[in-house]
Protein backbone atom coordinates (compact mmCIF):
# COMPACT_ATOMS: atom_id res chain seq x y z
CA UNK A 1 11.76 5.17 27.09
CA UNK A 2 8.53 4.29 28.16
CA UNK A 3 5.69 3.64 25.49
CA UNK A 4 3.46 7.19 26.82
CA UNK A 5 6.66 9.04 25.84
CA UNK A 6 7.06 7.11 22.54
CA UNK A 7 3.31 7.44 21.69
CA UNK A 8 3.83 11.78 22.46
CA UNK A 9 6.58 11.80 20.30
CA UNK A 10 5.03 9.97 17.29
CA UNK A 11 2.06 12.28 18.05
CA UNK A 12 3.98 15.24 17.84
CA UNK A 13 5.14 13.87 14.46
CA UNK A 14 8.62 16.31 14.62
CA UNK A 15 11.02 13.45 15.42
CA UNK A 16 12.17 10.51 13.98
CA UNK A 17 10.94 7.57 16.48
CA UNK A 18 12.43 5.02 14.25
CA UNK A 19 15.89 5.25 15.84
CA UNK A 20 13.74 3.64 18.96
CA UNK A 21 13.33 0.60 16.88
CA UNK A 22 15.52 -2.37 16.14
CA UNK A 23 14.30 -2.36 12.09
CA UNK A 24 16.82 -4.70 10.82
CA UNK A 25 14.95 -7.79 10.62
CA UNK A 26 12.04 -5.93 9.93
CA UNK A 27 9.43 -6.94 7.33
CA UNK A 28 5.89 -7.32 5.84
CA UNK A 29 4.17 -9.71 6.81
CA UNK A 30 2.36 -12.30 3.63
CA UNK A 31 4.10 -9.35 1.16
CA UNK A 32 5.33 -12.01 -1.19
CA UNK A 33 3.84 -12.29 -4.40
CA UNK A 34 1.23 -14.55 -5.39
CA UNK A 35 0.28 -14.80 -8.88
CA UNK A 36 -3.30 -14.19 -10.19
CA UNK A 37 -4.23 -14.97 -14.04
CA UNK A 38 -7.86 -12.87 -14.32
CA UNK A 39 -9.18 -12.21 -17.87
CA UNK A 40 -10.71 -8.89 -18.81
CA UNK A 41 -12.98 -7.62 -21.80
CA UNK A 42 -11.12 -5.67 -24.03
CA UNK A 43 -12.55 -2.22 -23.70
CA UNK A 44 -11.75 -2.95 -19.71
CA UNK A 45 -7.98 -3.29 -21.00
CA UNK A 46 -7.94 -0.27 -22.76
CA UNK A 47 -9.49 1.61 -20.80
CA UNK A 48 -6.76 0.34 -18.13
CA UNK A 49 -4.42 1.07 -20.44
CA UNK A 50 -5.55 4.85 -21.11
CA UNK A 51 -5.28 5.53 -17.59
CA UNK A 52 -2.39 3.84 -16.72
CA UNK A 53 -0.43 6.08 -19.31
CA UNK A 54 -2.30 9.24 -18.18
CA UNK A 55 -0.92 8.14 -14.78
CA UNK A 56 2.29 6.98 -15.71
CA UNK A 57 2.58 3.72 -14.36
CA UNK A 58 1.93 0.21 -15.47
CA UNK A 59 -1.32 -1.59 -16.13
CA UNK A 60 -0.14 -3.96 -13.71
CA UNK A 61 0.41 -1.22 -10.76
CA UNK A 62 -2.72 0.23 -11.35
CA UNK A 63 -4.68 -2.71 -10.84
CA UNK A 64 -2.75 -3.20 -7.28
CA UNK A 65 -3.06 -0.09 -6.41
CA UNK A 66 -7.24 0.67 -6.72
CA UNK A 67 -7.69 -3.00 -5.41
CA UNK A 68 -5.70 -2.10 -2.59
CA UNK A 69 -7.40 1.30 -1.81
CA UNK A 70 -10.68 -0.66 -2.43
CA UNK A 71 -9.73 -3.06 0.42
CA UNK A 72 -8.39 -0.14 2.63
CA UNK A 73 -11.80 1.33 2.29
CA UNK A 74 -13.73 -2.07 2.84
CA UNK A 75 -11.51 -3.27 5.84
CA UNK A 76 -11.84 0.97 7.28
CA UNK A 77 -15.05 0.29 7.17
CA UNK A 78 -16.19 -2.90 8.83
């Protein structure tokens, strides 16, 4: 299949293009973890905390996820 077909069908977005793909060695590029020690006030962690259960996830996935959507947004952007 040529890539102008591929590209029509992902368009379309009403088949699967994936079986196009050889996916089994597939994977993220720089997704392994790196840990970060950052210290917070104490009204920052609660108020992590609040929303984190109102959410129902963990402090720690909440903190990922708006820093990621903040660097979606900056890297959209430039």
């Amino acid at each position: 299949m040529k890539l102008s077909g591929l590209d029509k069908k992902f368009d379309a977005g009403k088949e699967d293009i994936l079986q196009h793909f050889d996916v089994t060695r597939a994977h993220k590029v720089k997704a392994e973890p790196k840990r970060v020690n950052i210290d917070f006030p104490l009204w920052m962690v609660q108020a992590l905390d609040r929303e984190s259960t109102r959410l129902g996830v963990t402090r720690q996935s909440l903190i990922k996820l708006w820093l990621s959507e903040r660097l979606d947004d900056k890297n959209a952007s430039s």
